[in-house]
PDB file of N, CA and C in Angstrom:
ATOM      1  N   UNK A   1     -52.546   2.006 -34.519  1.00  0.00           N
ATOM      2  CA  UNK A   1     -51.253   2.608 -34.722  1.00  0.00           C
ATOM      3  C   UNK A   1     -51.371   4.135 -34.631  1.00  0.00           C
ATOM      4  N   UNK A   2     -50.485   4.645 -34.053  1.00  0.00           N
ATOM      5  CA  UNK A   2     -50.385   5.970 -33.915  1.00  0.00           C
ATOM      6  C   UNK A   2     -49.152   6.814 -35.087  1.00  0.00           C
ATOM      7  N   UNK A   3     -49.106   7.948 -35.273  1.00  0.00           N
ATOM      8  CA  UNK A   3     -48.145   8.709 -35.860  1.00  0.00           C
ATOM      9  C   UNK A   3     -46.869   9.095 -35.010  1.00  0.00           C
ATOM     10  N   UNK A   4     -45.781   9.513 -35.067  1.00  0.00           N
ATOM     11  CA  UNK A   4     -44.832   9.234 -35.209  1.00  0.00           C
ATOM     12  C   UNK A   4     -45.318  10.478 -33.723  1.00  0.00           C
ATOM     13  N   UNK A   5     -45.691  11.458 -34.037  1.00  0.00           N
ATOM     14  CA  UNK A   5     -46.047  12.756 -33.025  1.00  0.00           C
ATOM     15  C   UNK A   5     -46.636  11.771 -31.922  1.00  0.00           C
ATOM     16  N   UNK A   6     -48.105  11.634 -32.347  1.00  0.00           N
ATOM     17  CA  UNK A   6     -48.774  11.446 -31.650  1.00  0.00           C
ATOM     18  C   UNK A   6     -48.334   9.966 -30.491  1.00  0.00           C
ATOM     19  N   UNK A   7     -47.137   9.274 -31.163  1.00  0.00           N
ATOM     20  CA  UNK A   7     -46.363   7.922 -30.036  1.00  0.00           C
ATOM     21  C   UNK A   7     -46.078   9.189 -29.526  1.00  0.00           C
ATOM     22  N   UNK A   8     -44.835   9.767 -29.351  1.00  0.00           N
ATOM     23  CA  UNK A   8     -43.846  10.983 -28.275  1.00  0.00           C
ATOM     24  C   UNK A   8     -44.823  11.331 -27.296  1.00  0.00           C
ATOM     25  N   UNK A   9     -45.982  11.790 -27.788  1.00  0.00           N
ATOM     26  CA  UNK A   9     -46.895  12.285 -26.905  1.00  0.00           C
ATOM     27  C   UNK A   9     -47.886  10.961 -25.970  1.00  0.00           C
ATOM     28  N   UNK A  10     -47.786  10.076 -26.451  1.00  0.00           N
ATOM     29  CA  UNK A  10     -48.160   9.132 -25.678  1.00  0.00           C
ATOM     30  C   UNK A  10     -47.473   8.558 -24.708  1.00  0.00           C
ATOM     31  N   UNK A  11     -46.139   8.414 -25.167  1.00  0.00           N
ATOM     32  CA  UNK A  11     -45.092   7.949 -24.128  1.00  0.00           C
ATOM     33  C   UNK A  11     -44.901   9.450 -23.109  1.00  0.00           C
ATOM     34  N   UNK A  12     -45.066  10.500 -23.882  1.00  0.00           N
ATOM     35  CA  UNK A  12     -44.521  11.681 -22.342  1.00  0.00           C
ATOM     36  C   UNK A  12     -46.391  11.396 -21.595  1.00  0.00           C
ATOM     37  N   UNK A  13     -47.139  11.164 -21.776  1.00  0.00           N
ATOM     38  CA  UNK A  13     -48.352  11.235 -20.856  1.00  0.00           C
ATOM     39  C   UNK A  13     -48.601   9.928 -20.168  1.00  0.00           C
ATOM     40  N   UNK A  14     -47.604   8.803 -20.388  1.00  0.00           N
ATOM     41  CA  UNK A  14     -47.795   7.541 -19.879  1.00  0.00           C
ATOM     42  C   UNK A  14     -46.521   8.033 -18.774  1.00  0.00           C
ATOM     43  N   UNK A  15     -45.678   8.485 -18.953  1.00  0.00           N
ATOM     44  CA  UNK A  15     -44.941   8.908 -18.065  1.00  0.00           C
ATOM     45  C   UNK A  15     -45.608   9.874 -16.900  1.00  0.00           C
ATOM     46  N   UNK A  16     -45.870  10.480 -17.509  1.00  0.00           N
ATOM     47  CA  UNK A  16     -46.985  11.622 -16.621  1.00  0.00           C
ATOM     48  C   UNK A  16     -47.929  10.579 -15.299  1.00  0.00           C
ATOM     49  N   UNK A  17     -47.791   9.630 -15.778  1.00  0.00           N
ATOM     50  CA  UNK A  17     -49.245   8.741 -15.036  1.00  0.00           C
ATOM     51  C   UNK A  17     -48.448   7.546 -14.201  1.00  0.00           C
ATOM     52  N   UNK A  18     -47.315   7.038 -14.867  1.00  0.00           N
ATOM     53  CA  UNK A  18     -46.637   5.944 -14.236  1.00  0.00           C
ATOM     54  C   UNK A  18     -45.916   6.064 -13.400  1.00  0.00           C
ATOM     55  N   UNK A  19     -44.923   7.668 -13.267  1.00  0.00           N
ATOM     56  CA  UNK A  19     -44.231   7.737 -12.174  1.00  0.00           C
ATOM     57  C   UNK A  19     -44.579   9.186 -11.515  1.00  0.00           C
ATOM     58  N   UNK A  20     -45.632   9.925 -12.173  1.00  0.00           N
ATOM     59  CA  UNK A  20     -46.138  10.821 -10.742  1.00  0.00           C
ATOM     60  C   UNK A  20     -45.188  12.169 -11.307  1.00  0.00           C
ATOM     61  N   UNK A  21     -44.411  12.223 -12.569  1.00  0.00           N
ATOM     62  CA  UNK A  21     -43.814  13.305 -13.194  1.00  0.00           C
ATOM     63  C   UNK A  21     -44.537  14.472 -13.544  1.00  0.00           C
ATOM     64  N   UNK A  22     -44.143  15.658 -13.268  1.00  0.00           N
ATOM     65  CA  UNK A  22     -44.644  17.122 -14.235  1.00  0.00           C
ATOM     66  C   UNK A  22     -44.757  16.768 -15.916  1.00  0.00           C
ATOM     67  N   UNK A  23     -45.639  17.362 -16.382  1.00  0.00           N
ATOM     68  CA  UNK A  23     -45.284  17.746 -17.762  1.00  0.00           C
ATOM     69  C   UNK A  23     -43.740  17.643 -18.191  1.00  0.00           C
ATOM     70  N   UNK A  24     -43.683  18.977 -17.685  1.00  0.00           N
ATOM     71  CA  UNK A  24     -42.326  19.616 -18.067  1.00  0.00           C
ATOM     72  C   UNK A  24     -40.973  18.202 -18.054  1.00  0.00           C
ATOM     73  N   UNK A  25     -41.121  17.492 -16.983  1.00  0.00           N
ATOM     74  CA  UNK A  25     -40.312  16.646 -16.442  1.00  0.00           C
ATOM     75  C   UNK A  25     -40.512  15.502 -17.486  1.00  0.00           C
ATOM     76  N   UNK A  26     -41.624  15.248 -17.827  1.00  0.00           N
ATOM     77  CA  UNK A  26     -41.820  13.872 -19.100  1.00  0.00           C
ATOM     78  C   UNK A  26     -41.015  14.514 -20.424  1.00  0.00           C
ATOM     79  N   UNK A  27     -41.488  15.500 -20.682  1.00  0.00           N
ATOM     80  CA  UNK A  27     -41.052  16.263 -21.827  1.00  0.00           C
ATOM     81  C   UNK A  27     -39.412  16.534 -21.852  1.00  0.00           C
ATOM     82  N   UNK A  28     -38.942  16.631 -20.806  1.00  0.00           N
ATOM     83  CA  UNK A  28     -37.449  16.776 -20.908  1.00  0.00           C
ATOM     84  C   UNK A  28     -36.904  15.216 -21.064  1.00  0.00           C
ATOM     85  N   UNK A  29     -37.670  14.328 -20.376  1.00  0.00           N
ATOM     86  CA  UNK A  29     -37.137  12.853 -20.456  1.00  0.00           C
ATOM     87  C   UNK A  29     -37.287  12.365 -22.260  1.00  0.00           C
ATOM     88  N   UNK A  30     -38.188  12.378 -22.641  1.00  0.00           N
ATOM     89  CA  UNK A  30     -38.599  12.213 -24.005  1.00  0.00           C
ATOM     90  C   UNK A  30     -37.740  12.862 -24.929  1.00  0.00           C
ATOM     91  N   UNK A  31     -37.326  14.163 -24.628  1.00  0.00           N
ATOM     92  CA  UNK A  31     -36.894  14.707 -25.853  1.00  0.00           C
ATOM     93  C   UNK A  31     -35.314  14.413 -25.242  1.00  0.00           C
ATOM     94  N   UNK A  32     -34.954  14.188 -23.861  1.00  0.00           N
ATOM     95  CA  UNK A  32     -33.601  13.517 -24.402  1.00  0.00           C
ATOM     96  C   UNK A  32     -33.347  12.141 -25.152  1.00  0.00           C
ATOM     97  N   UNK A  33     -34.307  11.711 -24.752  1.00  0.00           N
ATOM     98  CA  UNK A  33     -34.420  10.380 -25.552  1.00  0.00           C
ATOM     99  C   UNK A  33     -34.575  10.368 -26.957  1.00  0.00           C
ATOM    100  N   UNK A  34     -34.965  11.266 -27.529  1.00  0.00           N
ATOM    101  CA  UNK A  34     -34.810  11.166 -28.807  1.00  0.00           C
ATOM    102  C   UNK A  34     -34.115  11.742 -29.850  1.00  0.00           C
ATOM    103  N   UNK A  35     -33.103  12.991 -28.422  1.00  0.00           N
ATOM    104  CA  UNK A  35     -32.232  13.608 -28.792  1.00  0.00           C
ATOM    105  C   UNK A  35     -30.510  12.302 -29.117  1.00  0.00           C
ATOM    106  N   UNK A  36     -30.875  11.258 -27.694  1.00  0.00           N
ATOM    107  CA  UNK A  36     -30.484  10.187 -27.838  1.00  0.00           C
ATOM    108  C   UNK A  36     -30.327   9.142 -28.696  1.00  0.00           C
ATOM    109  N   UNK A  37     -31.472   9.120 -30.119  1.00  0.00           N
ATOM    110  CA  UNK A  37     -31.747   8.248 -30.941  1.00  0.00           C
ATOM    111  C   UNK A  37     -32.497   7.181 -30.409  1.00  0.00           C
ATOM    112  N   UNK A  38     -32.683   7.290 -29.555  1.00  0.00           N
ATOM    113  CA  UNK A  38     -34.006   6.190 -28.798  1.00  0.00           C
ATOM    114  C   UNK A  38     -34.806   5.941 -29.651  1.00  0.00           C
ATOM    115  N   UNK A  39     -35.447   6.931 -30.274  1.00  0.00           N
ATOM    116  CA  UNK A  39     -36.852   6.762 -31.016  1.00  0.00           C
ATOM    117  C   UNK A  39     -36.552   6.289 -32.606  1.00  0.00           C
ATOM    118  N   UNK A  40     -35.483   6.269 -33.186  1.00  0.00           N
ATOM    119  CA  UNK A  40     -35.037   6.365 -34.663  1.00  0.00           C
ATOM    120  C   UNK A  40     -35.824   4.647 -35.214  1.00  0.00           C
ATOM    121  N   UNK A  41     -35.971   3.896 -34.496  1.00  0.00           N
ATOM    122  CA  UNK A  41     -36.304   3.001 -35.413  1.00  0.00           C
ATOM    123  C   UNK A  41     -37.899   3.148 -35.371  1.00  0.00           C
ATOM    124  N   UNK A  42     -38.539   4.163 -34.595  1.00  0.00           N
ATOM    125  CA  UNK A  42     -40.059   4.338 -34.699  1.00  0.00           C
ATOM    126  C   UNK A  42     -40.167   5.236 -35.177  1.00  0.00           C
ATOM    127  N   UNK A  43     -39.671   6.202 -35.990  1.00  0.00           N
ATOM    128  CA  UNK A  43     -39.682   7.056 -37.317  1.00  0.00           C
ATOM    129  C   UNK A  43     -39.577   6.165 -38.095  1.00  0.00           C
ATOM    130  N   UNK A  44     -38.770   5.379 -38.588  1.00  0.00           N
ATOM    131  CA  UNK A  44     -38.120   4.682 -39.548  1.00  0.00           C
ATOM    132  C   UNK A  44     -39.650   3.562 -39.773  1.00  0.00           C
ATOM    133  N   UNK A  45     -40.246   3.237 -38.682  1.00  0.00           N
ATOM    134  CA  UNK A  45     -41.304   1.738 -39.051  1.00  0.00           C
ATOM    135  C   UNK A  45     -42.181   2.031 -38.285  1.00  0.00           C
ATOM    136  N   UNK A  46     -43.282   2.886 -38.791  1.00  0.00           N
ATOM    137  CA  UNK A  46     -44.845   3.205 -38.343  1.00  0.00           C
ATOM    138  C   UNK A  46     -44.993   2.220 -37.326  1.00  0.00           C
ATOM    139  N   UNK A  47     -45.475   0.626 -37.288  1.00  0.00           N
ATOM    140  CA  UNK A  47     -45.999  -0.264 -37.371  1.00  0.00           C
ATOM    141  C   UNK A  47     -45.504   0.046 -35.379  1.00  0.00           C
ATOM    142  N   UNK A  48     -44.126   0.416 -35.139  1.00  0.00           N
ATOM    143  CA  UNK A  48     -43.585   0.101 -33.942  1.00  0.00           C
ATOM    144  C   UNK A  48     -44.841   0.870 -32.817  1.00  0.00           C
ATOM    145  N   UNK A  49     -45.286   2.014 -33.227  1.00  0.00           N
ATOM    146  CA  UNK A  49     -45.763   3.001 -32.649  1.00  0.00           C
ATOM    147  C   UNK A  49     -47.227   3.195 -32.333  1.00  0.00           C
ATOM    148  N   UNK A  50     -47.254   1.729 -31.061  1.00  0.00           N
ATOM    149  CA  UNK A  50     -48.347   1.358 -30.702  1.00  0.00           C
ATOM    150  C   UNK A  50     -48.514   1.085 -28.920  1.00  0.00           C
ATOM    151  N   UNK A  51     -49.736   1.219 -28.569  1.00  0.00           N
ATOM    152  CA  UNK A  51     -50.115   1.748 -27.097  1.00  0.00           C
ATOM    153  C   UNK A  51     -49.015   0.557 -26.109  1.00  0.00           C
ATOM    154  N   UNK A  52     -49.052  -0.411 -26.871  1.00  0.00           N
ATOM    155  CA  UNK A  52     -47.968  -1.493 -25.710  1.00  0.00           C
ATOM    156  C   UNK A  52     -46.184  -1.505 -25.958  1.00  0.00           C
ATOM    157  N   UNK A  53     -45.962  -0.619 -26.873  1.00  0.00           N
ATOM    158  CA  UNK A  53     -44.626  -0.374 -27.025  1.00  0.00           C
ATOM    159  C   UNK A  53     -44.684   1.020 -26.055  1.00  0.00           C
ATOM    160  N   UNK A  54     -45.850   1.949 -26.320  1.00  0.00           N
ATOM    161  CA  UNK A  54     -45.362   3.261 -25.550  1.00  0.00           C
ATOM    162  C   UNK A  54     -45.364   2.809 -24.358  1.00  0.00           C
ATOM    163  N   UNK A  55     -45.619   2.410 -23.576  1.00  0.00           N
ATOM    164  CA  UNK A  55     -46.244   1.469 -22.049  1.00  0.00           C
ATOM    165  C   UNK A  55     -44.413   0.983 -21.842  1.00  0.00           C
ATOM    166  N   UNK A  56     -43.738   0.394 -22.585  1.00  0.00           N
ATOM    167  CA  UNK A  56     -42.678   0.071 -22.445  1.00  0.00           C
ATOM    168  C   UNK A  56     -41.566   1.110 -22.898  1.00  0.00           C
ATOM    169  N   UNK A  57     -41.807   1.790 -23.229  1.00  0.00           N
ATOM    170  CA  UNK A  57     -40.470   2.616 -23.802  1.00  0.00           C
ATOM    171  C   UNK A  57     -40.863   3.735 -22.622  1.00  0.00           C
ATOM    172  N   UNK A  58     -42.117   4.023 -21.984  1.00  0.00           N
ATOM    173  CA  UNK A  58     -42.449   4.740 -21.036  1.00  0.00           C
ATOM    174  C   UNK A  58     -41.208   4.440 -19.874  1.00  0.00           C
ATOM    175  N   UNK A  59     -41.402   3.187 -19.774  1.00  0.00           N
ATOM    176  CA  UNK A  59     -40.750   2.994 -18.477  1.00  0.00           C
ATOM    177  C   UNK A  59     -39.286   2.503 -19.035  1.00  0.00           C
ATOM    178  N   UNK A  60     -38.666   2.038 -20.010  1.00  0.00           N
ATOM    179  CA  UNK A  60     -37.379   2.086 -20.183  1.00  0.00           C
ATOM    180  C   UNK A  60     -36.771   3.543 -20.061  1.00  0.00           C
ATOM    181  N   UNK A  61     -37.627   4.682 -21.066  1.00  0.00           N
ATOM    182  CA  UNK A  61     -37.013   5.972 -20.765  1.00  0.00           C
ATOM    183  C   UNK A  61     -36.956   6.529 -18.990  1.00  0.00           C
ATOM    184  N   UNK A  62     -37.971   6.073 -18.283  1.00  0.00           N
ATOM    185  CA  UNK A  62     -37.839   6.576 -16.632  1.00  0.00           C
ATOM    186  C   UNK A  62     -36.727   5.825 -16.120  1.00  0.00           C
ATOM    187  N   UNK A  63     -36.168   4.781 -16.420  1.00  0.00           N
ATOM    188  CA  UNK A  63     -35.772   3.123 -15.896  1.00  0.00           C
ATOM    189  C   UNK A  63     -34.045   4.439 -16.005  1.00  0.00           C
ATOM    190  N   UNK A  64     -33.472   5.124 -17.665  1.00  0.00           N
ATOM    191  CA  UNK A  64     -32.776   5.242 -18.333  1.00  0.00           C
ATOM    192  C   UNK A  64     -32.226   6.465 -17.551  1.00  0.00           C
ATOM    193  N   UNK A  65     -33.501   7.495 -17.306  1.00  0.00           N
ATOM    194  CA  UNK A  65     -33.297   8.746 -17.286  1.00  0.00           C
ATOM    195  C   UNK A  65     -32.209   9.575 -17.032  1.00  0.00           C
ATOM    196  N   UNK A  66     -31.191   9.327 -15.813  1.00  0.00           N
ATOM    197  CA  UNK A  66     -29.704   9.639 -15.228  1.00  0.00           C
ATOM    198  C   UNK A  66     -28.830   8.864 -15.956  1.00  0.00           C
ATOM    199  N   UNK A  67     -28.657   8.044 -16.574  1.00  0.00           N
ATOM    200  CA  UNK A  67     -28.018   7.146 -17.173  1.00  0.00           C
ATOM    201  C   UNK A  67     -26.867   7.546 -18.161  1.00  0.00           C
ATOM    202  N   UNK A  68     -27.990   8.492 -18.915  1.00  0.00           N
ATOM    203  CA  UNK A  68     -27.019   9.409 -19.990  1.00  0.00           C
ATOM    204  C   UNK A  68     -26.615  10.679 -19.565  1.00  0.00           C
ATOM    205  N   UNK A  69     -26.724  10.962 -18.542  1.00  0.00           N
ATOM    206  CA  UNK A  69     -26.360  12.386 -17.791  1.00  0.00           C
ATOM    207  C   UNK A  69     -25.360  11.629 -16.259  1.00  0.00           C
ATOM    208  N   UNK A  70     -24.496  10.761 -15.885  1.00  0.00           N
ATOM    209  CA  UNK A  70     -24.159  10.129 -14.677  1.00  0.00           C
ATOM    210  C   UNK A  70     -23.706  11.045 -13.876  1.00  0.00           C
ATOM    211  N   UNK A  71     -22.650  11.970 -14.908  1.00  0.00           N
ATOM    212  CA  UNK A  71     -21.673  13.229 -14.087  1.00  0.00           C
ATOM    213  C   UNK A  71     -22.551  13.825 -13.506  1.00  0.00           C
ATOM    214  N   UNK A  72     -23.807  14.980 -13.849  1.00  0.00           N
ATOM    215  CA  UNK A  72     -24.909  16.037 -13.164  1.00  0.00           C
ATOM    216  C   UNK A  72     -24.845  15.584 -12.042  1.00  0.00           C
ATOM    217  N   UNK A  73     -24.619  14.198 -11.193  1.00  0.00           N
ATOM    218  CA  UNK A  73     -25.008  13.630  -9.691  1.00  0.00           C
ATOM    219  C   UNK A  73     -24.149  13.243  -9.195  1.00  0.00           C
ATOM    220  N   UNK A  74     -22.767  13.498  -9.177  1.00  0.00           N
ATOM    221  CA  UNK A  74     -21.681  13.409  -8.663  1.00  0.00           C
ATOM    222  C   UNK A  74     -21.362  14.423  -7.814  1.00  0.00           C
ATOM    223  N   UNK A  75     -20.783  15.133  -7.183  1.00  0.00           N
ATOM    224  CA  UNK A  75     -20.568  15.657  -6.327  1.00  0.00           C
ATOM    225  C   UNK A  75     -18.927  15.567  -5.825  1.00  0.00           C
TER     226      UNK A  75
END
């Protein structure tokens, strides 16, 4: 089990590796996501904040990313 920090940082470096993202670019995905409440029930329950949940919340947050922003890509 990891700490509550140290998941965020696992999921922005599994991102880093799964879809070929910048830093900068994981880090903006992550922290909308948790600006989102994405992460609230893995504050709330240690137990969640483990290498095969980050592996999946990795790729739900990439899966998500435009999702909560639709307007920015309209034209």
């Amino acid at each position: 089990m990891m700490t509550y920090e140290e998941y965020l940082d696992e999921v922005t470096t599994l991102m880093t590796e799964f879809f070929d993202l910048t830093d900068a670019q994981a880090i903006k995905y992550v922290m909308r996501a948790q600006a989102g409440d994405f992460f609230t029930l893995h504050d709330d329950h240690p137990e969640m904040c483990t290498l095969e949940r980050a592996q999946l919340d990795a790729r739900t947050i990439y899966e998500q990313r435009n999702k909560s922003r639709p307007d920015i890509f309209k034209k």
